[in-house]
C-alpha atoms as a PDB file:
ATOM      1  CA  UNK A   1      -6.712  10.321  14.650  1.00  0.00           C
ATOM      2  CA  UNK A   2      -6.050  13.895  12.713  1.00  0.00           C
ATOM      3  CA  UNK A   3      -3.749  13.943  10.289  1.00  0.00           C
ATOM      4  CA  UNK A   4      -1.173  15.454  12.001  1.00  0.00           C
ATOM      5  CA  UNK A   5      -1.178  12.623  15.038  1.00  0.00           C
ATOM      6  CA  UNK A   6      -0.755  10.547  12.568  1.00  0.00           C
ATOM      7  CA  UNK A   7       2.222  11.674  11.158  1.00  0.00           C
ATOM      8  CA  UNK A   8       3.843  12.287  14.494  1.00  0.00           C
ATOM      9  CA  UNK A   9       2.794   8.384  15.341  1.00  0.00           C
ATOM     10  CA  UNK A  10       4.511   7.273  12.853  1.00  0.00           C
ATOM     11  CA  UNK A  11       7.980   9.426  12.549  1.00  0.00           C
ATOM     12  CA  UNK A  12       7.736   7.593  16.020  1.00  0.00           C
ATOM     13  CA  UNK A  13       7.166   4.214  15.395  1.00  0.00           C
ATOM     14  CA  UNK A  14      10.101   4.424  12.953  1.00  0.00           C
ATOM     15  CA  UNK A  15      12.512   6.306  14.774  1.00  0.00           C
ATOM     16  CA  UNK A  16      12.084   3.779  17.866  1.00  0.00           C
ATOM     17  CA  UNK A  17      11.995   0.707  15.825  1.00  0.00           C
ATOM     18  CA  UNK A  18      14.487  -0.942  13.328  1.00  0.00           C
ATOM     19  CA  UNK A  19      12.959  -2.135  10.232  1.00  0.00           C
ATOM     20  CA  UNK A  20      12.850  -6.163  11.614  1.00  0.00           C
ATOM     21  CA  UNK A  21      11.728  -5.350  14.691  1.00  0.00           C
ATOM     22  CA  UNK A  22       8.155  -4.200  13.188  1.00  0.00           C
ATOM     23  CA  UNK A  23       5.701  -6.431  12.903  1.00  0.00           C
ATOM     24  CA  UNK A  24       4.456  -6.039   9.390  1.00  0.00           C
ATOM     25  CA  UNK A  25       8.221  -7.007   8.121  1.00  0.00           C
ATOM     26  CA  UNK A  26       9.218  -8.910   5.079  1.00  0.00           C
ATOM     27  CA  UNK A  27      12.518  -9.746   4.344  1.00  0.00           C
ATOM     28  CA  UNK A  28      10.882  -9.862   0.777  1.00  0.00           C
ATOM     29  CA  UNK A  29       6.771  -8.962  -0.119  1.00  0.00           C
ATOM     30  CA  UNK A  30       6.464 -12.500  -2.421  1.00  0.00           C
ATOM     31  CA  UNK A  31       2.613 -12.069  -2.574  1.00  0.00           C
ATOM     32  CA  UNK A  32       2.750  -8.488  -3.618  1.00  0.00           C
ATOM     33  CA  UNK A  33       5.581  -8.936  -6.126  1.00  0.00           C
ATOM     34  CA  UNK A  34       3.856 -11.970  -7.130  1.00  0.00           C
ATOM     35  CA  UNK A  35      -0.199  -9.911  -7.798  1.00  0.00           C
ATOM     36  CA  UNK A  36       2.371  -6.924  -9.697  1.00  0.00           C
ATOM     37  CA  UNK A  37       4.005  -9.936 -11.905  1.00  0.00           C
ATOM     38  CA  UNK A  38       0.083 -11.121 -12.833  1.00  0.00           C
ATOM     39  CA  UNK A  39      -0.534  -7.441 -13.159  1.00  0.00           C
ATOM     40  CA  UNK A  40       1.486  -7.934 -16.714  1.00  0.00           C
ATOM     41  CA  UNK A  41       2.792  -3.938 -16.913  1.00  0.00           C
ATOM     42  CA  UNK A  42       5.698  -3.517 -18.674  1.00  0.00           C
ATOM     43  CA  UNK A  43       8.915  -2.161 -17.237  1.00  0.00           C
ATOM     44  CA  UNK A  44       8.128   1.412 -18.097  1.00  0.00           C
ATOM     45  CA  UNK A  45       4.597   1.384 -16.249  1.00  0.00           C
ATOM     46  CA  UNK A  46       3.862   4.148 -13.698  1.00  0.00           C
ATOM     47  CA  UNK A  47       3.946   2.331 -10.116  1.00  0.00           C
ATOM     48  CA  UNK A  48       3.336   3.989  -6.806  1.00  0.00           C
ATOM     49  CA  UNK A  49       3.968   1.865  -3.354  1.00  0.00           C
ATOM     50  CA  UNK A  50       1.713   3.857  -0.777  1.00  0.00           C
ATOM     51  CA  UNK A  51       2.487   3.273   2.748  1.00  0.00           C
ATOM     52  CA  UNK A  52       5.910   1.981   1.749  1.00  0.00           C
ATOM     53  CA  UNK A  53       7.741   3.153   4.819  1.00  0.00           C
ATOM     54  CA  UNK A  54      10.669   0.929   5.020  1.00  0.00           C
ATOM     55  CA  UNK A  55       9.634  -1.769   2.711  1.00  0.00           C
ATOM     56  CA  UNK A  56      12.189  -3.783   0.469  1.00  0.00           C
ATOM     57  CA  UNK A  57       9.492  -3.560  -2.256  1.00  0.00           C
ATOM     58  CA  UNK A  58      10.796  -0.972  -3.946  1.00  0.00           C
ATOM     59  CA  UNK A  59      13.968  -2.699  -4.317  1.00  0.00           C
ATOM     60  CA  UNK A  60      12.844  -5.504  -5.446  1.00  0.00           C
ATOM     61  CA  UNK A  61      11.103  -3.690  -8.142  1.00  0.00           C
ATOM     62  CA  UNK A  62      13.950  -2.140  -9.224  1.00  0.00           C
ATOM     63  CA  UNK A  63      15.857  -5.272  -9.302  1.00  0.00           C
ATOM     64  CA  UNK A  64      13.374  -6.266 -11.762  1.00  0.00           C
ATOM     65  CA  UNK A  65      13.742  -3.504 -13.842  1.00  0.00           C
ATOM     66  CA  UNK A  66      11.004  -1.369 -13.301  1.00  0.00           C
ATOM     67  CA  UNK A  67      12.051   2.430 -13.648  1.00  0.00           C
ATOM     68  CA  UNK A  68       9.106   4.890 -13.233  1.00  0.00           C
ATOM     69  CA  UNK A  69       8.549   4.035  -9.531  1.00  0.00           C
ATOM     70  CA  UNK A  70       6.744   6.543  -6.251  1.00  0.00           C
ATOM     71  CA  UNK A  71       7.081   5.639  -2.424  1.00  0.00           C
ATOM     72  CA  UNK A  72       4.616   7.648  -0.445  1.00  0.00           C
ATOM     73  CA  UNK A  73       4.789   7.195   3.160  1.00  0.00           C
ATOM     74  CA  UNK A  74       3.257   9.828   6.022  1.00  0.00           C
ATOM     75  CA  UNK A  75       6.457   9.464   7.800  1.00  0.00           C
ATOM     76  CA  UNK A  76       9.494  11.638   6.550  1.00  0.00           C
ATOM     77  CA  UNK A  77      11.581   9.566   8.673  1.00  0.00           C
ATOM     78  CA  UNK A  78      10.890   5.884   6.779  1.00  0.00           C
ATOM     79  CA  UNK A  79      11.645   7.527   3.437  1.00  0.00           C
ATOM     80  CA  UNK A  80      14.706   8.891   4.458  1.00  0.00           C
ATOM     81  CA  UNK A  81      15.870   5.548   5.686  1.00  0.00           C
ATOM     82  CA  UNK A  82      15.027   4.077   2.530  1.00  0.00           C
ATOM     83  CA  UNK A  83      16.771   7.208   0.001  1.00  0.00           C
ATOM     84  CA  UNK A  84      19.461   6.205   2.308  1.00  0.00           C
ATOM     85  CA  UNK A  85      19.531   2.440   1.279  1.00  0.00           C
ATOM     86  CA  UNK A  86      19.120   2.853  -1.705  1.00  0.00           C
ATOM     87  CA  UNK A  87      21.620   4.244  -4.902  1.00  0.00           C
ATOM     88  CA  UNK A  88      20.970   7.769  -5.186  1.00  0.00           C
ATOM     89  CA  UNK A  89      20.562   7.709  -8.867  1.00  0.00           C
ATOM     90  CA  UNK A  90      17.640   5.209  -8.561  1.00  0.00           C
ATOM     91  CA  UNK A  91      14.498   6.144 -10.790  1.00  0.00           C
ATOM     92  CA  UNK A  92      12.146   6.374  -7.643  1.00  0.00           C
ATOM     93  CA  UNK A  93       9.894  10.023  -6.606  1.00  0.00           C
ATOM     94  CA  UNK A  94       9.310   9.962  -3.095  1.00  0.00           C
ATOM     95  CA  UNK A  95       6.675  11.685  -1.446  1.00  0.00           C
ATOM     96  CA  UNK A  96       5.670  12.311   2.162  1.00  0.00           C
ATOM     97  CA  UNK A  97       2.257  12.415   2.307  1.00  0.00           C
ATOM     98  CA  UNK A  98      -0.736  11.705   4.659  1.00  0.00           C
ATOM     99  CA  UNK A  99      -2.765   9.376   1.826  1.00  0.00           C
ATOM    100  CA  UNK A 100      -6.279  11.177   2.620  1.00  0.00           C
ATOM    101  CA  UNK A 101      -4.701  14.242   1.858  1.00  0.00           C
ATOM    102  CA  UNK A 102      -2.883  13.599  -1.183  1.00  0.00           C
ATOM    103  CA  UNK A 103      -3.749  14.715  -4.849  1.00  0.00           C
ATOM    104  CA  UNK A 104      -1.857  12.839  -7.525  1.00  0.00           C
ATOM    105  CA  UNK A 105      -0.155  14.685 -10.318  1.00  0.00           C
ATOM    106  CA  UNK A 106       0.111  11.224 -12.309  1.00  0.00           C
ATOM    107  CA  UNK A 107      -2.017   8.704 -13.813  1.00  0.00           C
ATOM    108  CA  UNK A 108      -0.631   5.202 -12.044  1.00  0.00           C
ATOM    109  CA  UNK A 109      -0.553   1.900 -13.984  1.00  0.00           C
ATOM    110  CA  UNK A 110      -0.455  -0.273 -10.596  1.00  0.00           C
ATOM    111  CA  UNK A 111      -1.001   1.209  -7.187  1.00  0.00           C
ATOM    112  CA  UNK A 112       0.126  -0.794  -4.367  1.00  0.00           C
ATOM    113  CA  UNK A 113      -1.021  -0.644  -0.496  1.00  0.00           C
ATOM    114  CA  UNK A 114       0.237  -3.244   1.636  1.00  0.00           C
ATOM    115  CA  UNK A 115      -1.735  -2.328   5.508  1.00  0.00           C
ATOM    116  CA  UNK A 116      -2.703   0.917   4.952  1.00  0.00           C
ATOM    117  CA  UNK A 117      -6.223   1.159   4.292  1.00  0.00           C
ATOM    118  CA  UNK A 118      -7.284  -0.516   6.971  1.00  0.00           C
ATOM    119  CA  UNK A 119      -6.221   1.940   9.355  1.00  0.00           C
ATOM    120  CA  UNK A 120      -8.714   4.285   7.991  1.00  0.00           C
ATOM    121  CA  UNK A 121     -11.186   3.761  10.481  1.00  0.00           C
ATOM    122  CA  UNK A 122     -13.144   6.872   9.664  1.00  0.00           C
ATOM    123  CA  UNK A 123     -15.549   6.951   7.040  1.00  0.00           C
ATOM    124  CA  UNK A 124     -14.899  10.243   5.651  1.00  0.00           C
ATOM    125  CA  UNK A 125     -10.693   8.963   5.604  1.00  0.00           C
ATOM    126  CA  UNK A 126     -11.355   6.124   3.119  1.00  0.00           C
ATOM    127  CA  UNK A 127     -13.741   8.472   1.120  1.00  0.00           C
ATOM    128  CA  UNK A 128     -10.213  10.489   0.589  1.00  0.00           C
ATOM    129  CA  UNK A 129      -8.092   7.727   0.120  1.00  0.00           C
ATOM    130  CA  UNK A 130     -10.424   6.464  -2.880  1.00  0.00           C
ATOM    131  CA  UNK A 131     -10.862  10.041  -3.993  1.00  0.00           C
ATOM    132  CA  UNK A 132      -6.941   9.907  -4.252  1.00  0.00           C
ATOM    133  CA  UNK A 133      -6.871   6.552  -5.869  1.00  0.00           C
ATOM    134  CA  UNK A 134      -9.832   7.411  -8.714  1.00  0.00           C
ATOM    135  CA  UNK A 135      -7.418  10.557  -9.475  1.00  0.00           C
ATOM    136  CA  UNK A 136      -4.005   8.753  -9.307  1.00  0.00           C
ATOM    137  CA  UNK A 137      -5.365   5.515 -11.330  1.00  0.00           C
ATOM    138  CA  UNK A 138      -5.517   5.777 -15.751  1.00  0.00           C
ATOM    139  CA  UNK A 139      -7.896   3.927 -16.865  1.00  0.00           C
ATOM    140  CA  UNK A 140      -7.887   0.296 -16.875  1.00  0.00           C
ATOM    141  CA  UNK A 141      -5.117   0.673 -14.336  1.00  0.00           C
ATOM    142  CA  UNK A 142      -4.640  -1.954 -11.525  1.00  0.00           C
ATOM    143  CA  UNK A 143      -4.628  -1.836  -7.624  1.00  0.00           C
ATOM    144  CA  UNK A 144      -3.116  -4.513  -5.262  1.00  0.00           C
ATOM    145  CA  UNK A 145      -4.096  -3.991  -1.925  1.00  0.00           C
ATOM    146  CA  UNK A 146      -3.216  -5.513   1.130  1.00  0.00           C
ATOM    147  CA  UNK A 147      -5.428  -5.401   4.560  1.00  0.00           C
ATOM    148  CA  UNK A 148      -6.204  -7.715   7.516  1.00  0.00           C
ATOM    149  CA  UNK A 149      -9.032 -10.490   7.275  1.00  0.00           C
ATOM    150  CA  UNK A 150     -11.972 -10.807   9.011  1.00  0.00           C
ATOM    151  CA  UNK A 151     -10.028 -13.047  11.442  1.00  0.00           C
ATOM    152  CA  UNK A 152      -6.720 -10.718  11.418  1.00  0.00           C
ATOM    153  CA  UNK A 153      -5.705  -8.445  14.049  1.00  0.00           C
ATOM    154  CA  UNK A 154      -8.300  -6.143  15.240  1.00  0.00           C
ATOM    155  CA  UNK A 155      -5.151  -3.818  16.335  1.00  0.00           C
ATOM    156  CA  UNK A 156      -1.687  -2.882  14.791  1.00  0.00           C
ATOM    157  CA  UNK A 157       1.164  -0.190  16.153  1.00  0.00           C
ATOM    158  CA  UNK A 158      -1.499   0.682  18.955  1.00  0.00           C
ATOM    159  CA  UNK A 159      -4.191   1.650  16.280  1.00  0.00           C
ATOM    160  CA  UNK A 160      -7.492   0.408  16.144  1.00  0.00           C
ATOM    161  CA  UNK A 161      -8.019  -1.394  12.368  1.00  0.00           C
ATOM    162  CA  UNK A 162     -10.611  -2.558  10.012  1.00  0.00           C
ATOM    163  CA  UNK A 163     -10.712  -5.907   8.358  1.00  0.00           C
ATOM    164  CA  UNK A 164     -12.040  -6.561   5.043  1.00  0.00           C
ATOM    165  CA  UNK A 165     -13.075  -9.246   2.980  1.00  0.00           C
ATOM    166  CA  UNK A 166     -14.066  -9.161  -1.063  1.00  0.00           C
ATOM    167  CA  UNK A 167     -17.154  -8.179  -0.393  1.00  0.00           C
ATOM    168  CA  UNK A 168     -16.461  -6.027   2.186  1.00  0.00           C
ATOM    169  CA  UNK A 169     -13.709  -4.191   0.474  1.00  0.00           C
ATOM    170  CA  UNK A 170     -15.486  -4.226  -2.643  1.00  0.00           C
ATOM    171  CA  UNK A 171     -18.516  -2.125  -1.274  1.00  0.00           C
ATOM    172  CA  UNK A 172     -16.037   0.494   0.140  1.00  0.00           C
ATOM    173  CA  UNK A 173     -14.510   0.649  -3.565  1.00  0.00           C
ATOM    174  CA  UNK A 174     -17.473   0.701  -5.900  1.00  0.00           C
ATOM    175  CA  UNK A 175     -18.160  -0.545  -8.717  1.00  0.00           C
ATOM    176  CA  UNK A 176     -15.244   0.460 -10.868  1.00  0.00           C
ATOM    177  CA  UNK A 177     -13.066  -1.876  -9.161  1.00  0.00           C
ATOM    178  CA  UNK A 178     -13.081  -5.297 -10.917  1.00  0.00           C
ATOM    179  CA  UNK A 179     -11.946  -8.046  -8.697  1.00  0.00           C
ATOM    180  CA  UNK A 180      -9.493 -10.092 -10.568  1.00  0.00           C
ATOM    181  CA  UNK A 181      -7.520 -12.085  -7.815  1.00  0.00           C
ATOM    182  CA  UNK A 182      -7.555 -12.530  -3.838  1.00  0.00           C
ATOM    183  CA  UNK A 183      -4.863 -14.564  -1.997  1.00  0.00           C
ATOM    184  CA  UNK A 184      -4.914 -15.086   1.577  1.00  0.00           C
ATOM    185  CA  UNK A 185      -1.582 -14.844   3.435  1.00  0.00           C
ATOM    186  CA  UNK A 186      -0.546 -15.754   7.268  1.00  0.00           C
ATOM    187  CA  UNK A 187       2.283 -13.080   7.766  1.00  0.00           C
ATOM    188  CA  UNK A 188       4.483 -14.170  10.968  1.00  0.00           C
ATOM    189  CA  UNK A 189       5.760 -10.942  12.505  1.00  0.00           C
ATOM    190  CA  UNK A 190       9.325 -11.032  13.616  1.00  0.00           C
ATOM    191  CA  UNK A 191       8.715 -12.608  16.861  1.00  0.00           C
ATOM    192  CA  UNK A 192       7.113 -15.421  16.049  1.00  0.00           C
ATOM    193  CA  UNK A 193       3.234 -14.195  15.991  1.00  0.00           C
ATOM    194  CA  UNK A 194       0.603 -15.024  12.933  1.00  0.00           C
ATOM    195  CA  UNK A 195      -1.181 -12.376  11.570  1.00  0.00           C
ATOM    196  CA  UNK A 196      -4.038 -13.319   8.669  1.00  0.00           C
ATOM    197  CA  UNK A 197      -3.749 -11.169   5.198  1.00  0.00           C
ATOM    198  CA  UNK A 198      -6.223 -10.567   2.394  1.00  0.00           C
ATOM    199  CA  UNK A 199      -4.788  -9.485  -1.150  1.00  0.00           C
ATOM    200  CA  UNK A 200      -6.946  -8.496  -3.616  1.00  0.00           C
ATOM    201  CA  UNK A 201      -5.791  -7.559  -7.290  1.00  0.00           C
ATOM    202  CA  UNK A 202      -8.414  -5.090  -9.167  1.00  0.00           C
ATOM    203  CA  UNK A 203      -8.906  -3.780 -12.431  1.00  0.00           C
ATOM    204  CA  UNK A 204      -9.783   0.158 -12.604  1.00  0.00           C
ATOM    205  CA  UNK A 205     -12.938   0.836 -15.250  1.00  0.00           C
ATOM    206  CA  UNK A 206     -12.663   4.921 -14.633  1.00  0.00           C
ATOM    207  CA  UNK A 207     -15.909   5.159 -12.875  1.00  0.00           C
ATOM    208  CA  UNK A 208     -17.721   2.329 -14.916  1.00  0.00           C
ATOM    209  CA  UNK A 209     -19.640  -0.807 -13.997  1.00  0.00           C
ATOM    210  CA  UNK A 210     -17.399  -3.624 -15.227  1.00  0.00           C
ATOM    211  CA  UNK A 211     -18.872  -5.905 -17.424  1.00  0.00           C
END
């Protein structure tokens, strides 16, 4: 899928579905606010959700105090729900964005991706994302990323996925990326359905073997 089906797939999904009725809902991401907690950045740290769409994480985030926050999403339509939700002072940039196509202008201390990475089912996609996530990470930085497990879904949103282990996600990151946590989560969709999570917490070395 091109990057302009993609977008159009998605200002669909969200513009036909309400927030709960999509199956990767949380009424609050506990693992992922749990791996940013462990990350130990301070308040003023550079964090960028990608993929947010309508996720509460951002909220939550700003609950806890955090002020130098980006949502990038491909679909205009999520964000604009969210800016919406949200107080329209609120110390968030928001950016609509196809991931494989973006080039970041800042230097992220934590870079979050709940399910998005594993739609990139195309080789040459995830060689963008990671371009875009070398560029947008400072050094020592840290990434929490989300996909399905090896026994997850092998579908989502009527896209074909791929599921990842650590050593399968690990391969497709190189060897900057320091492993420093995994959790396994069973997420149960609104309607009752289990799907089966991996969450991995890295450490960035800036194109350097970790020691």
């Amino acid at each position: 899928m091109q990057g302009k089906q993609r977008r159009e797939h998605w200002d669909q999904v969200y513009r036909e579905k309400s927030p709960t009725r999509t199956s990767w809902f949380q009424p609050e991401p506990s693992l992922s606010l749990a791996l940013i907690q462990r990350a130990g950045i301070g308040l003023n740290a550079a964090i960028i959700d990608v993929g947010g769409g309508e996720s509460v994480l951002v909220d939550c985030l700003l609950d806890r105090g955090f002020n130098q926050l980006t949502v990038l999403d491909i679909s205009a339509v999520a964000l604009d729900r969210v800016r919406q939700r949200l107080p329209a002072d609120s110390p968030v940039q928001w950016i609509v964005a196809d991931i494989t196509d973006f080039e970041p202008s800042t230097r992220f201390s934590l870079w979050h991706d709940r399910a998005v990475f594993h739609f990139l089912t195309d080789s040459e996609d995830r060689a963008a994302y990671k371009a875009a996530l070398e560029q947008g990470l400072a050094p020592g930085a840290q990434l929490v990323i989300g996909t399905f497990a090896l026994d997850g879904p092998e579908r989502c949103s009527g896209l074909e996925v791929v599921r990842y282990d650590a050593d399968s996600l690990g391969r497709e990151l190189g060897p900057g990326f320091e492993l420093l946590d995994q959790e396994d989560e069973v997420h149960t969709t609104p309607w009752g359905t289990q799907q089966k999570f991996c969450f991995f917490r890295y450490r960035y070395h800036a194109g350097e073997t970790p020691r």
